[in-house]
C-alpha atoms as a PDB file:
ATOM      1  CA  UNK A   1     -12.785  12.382  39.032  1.00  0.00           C
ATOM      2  CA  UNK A   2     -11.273  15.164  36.838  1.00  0.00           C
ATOM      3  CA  UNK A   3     -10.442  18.947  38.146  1.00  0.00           C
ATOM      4  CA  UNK A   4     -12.945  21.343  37.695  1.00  0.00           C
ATOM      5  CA  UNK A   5     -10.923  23.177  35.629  1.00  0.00           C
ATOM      6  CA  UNK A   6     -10.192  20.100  32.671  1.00  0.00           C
ATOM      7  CA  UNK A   7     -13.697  19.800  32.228  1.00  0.00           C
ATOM      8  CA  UNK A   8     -14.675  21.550  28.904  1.00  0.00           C
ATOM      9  CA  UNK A   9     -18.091  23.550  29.536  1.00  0.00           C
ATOM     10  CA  UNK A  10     -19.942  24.449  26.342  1.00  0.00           C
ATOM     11  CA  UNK A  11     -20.929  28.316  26.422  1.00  0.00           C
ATOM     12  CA  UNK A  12     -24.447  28.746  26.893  1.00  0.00           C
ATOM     13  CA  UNK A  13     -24.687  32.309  25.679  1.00  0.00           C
ATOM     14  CA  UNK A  14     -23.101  32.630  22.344  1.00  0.00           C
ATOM     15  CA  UNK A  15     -21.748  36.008  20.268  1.00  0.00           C
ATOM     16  CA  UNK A  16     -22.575  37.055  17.221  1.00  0.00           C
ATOM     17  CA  UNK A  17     -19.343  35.926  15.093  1.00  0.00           C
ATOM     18  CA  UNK A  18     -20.228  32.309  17.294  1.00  0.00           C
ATOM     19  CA  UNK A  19     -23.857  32.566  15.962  1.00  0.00           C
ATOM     20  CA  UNK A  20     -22.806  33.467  12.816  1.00  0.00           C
ATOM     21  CA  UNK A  21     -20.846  30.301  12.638  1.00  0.00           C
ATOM     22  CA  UNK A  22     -23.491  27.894  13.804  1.00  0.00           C
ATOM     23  CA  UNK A  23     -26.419  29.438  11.514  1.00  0.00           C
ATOM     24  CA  UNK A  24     -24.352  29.661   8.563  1.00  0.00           C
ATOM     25  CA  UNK A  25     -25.845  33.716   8.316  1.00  0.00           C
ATOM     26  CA  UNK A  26     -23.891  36.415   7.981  1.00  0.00           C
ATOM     27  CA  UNK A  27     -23.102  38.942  10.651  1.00  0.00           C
ATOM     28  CA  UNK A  28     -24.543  41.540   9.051  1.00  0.00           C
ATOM     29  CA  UNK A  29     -28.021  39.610   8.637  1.00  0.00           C
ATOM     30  CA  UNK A  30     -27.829  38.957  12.201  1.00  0.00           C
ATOM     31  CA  UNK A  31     -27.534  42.104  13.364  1.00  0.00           C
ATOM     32  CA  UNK A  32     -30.438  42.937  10.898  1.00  0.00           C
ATOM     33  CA  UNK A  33     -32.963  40.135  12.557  1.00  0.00           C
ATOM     34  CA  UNK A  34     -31.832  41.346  16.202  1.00  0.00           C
ATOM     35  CA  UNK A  35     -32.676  45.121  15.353  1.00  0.00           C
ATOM     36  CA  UNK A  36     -36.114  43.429  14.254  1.00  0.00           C
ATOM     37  CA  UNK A  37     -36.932  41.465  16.444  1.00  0.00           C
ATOM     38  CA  UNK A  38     -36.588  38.309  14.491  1.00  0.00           C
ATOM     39  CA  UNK A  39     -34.314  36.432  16.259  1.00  0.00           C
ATOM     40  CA  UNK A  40     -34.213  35.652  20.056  1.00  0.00           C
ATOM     41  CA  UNK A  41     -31.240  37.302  21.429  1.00  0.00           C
ATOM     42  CA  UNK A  42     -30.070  38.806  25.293  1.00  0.00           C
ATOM     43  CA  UNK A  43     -28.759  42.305  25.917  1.00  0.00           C
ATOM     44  CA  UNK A  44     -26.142  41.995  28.672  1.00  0.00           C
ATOM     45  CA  UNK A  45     -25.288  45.802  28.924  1.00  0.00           C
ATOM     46  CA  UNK A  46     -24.140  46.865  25.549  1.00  0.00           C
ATOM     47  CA  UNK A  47     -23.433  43.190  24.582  1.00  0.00           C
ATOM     48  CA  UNK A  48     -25.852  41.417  22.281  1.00  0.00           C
ATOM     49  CA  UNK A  49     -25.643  37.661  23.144  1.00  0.00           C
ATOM     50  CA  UNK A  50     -27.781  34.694  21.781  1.00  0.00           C
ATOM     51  CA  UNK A  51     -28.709  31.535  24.017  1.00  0.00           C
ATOM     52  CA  UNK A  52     -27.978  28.734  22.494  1.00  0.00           C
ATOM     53  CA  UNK A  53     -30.875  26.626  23.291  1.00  0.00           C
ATOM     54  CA  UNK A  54     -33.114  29.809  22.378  1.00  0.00           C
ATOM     55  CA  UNK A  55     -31.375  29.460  18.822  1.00  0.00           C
ATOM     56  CA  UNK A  56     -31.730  25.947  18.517  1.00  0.00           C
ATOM     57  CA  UNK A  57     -35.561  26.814  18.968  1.00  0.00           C
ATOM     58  CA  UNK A  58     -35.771  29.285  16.581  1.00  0.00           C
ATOM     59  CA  UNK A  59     -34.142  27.057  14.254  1.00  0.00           C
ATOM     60  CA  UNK A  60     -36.546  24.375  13.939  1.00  0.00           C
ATOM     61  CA  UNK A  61     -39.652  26.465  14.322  1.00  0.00           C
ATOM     62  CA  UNK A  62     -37.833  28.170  11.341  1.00  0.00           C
ATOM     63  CA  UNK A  63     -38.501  24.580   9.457  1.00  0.00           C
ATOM     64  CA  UNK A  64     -40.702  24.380   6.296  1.00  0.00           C
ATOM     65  CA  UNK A  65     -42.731  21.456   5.857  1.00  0.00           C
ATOM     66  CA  UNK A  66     -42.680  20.123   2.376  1.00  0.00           C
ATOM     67  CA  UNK A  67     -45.985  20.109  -0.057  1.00  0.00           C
ATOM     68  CA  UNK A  68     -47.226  16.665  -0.933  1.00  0.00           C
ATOM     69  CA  UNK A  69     -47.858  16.228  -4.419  1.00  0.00           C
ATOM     70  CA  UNK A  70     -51.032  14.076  -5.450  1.00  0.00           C
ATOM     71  CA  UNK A  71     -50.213  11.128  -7.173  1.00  0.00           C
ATOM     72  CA  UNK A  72     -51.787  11.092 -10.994  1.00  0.00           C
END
């Protein structure tokens, strides 16, 4: 079994640049959708940090279903 240490451990709370990254948003739209609410984010003292599973969420309940065309 490996140390503790060599085991790579995925962050679970992400930063902005980080989020930034994943969503393919800027930081600056971001930091707009935190300061309204549209976004799920965590305030860890001044920090502003985003779970990723929270994100992933958001993310596919951000999905738009395509219209279905009638056949003529």
């Amino acid at each position: 079994m490996l140390p503790a240490e060599t085991i790579p451990i995925a962050p679970r709370l992400l930063d902005i640049q980080q989020v930034a990254t994943y969503t393919g948003l800027s930081v600056h739209t971001l930091y707009t959708m935190v300061s309204q609410r549209r976004i799920p984010f965590v305030k860890m003292g001044r920090l502003t940090k985003f779970d990723r599973e929270e994100i992933d969420k958001w993310i596919t309940r951000q999905r738009v279903a395509p219209i279905r065309r009638a056949r003529t």
